[in-house]
C-alpha atoms as a PDB file:
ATOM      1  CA  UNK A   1     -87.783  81.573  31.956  1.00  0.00           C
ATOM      2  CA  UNK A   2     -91.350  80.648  31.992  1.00  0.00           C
ATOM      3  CA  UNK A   3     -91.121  77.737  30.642  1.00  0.00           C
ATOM      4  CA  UNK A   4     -88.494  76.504  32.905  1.00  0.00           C
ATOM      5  CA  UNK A   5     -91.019  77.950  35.840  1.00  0.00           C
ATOM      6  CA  UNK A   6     -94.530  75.939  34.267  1.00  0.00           C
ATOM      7  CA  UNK A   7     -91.825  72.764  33.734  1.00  0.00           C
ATOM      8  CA  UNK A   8     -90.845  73.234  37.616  1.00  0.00           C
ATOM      9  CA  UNK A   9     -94.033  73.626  38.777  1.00  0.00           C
ATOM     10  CA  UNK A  10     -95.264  70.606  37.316  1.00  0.00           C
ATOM     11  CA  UNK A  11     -92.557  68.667  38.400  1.00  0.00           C
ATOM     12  CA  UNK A  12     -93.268  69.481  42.219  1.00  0.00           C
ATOM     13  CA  UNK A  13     -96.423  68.743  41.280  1.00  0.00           C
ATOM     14  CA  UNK A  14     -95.837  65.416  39.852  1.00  0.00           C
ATOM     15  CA  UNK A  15     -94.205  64.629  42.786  1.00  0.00           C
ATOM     16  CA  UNK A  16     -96.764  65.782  44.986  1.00  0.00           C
ATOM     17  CA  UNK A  17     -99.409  63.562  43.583  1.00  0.00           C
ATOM     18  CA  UNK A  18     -96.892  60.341  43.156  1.00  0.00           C
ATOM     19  CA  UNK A  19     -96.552  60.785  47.091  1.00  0.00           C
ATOM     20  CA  UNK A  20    -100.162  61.080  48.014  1.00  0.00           C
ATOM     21  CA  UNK A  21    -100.925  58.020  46.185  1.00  0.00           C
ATOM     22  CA  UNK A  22     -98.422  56.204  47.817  1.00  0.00           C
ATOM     23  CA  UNK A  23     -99.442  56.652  50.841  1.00  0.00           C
ATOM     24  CA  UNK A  24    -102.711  55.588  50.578  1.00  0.00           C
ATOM     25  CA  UNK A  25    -101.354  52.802  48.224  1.00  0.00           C
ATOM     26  CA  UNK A  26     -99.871  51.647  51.090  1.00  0.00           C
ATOM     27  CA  UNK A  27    -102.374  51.504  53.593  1.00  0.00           C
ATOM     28  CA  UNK A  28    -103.102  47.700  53.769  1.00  0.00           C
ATOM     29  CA  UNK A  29    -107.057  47.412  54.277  1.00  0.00           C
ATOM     30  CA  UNK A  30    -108.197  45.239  57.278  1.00  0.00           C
ATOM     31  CA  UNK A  31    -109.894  41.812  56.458  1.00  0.00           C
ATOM     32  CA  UNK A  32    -112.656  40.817  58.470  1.00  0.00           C
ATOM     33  CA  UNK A  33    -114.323  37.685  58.443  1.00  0.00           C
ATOM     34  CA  UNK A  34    -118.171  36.723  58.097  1.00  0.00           C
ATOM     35  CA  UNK A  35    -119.132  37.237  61.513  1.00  0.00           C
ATOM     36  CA  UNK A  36    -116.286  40.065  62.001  1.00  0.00           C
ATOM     37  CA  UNK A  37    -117.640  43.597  62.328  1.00  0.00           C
ATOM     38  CA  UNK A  38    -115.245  46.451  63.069  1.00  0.00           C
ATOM     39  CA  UNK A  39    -116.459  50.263  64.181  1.00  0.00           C
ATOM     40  CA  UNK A  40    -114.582  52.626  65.301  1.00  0.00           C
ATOM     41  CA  UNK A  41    -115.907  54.404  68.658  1.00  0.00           C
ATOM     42  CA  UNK A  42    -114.563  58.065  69.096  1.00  0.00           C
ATOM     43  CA  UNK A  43    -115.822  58.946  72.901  1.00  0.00           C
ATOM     44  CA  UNK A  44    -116.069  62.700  72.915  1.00  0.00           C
ATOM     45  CA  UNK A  45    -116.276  64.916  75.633  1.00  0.00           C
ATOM     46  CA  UNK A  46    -116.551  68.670  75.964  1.00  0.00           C
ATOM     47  CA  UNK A  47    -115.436  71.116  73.346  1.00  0.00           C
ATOM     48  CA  UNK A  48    -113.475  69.251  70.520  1.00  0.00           C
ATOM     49  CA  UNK A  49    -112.863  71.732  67.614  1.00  0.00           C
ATOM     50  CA  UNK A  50    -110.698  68.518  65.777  1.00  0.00           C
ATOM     51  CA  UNK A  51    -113.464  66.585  65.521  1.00  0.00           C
ATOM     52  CA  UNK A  52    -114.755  67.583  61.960  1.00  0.00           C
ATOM     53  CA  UNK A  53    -110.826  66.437  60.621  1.00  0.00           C
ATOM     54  CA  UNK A  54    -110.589  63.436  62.717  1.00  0.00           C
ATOM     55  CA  UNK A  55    -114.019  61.880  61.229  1.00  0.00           C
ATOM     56  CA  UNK A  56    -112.973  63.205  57.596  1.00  0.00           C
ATOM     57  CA  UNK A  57    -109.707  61.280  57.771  1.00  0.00           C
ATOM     58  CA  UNK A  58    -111.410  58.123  59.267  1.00  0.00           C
ATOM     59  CA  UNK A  59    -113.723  58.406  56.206  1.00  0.00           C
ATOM     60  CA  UNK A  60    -111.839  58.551  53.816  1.00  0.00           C
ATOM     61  CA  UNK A  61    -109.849  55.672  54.954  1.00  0.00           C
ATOM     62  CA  UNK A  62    -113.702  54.008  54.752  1.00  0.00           C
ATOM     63  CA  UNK A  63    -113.690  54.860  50.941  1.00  0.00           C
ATOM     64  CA  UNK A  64    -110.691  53.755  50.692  1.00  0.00           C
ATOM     65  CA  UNK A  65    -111.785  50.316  51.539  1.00  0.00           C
ATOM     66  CA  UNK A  66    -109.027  50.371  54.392  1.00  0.00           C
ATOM     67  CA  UNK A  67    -110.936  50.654  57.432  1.00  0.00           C
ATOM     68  CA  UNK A  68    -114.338  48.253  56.630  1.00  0.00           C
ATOM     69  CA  UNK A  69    -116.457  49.712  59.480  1.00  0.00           C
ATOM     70  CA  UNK A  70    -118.791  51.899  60.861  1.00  0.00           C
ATOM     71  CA  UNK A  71    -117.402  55.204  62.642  1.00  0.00           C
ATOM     72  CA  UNK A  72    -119.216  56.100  66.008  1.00  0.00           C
ATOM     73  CA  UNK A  73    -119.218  59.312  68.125  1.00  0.00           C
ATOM     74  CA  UNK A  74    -120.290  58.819  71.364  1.00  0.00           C
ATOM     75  CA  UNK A  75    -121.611  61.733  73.470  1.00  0.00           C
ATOM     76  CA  UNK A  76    -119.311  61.380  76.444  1.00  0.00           C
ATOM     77  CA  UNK A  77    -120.617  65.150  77.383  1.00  0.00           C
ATOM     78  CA  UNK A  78    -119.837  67.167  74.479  1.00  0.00           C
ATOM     79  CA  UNK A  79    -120.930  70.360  74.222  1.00  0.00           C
ATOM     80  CA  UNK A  80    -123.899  72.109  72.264  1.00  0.00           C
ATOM     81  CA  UNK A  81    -121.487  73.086  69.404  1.00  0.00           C
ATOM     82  CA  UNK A  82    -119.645  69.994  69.199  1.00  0.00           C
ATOM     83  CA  UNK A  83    -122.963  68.397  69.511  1.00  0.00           C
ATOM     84  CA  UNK A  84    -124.468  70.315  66.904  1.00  0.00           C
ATOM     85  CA  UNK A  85    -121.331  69.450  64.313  1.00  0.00           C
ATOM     86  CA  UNK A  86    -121.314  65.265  65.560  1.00  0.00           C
ATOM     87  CA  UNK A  87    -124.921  65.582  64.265  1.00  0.00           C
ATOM     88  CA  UNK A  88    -124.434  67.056  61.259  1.00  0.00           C
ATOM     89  CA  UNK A  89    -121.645  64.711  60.495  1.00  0.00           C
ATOM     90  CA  UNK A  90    -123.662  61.785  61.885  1.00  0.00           C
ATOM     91  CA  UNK A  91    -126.026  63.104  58.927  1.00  0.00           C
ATOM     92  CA  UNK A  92    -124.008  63.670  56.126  1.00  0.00           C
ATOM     93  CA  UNK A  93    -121.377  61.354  56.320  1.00  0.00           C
ATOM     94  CA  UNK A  94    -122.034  57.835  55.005  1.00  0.00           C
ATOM     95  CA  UNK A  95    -120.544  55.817  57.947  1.00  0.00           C
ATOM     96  CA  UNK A  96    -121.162  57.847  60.853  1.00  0.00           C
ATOM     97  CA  UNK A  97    -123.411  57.220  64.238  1.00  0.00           C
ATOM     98  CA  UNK A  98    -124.049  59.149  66.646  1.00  0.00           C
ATOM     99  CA  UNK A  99    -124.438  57.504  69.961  1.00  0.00           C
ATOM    100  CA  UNK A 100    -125.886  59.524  72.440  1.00  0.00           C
ATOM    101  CA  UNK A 101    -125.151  59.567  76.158  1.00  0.00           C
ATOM    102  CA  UNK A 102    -128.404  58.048  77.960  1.00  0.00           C
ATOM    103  CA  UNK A 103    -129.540  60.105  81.104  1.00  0.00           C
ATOM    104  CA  UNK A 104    -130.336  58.102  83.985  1.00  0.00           C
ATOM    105  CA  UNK A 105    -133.517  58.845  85.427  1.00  0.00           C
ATOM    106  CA  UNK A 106    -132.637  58.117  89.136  1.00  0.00           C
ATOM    107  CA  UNK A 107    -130.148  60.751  89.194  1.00  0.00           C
END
């Protein structure tokens, strides 16, 4: 019975894996040319709890060598937290700007 249970197990997990890399196995990666440069510009306002996920997935497609570009949060009024996380992120994640609203001064 246990057997039968480890054998099952590893089958779904077999499977599992198989379908994981075939999905990103069939991402085609974008080709840019010499004077070609791509980035990505996520304009974020307000709260925006998501963010974290969205620029994880975005980087790993970097890694992946699908998407050749640079990954940019704009400040479009988020707030402190989300502020505080695009930051961190811009930080730690290879890839990642953070592009901060200007004020104007004549406001």
């Amino acid at each position: 019975m246990i057997g039968k249970l480890s054998a099952a197990a590893l089958t779904l997990l077999g499977v599992w894996l198989l379908c994981r890399g075939a999905r990103c196995a069939l991402l085609t990666p974008l080709r840019l040319g010499g004077h070609i440069r791509l980035s990505v510009l996520l304009r974020v306002d307000g709260e925006a709890p998501e963010l974290k996920e969205t620029v994880d997935t975005l980087a790993f497609l970097r890694w992946k060598g699908v998407l050749p570009g640079e990954i940019v949060l704009r400040d479009d009024g988020m707030d402190e937290r989300t502020r505080l996380q695009a930051e961190k992120l811009a930080g730690e994640v290879r890839g990642v700007k953070l592009w901060k609203r200007e004020t104007s001064s004549n406001s």
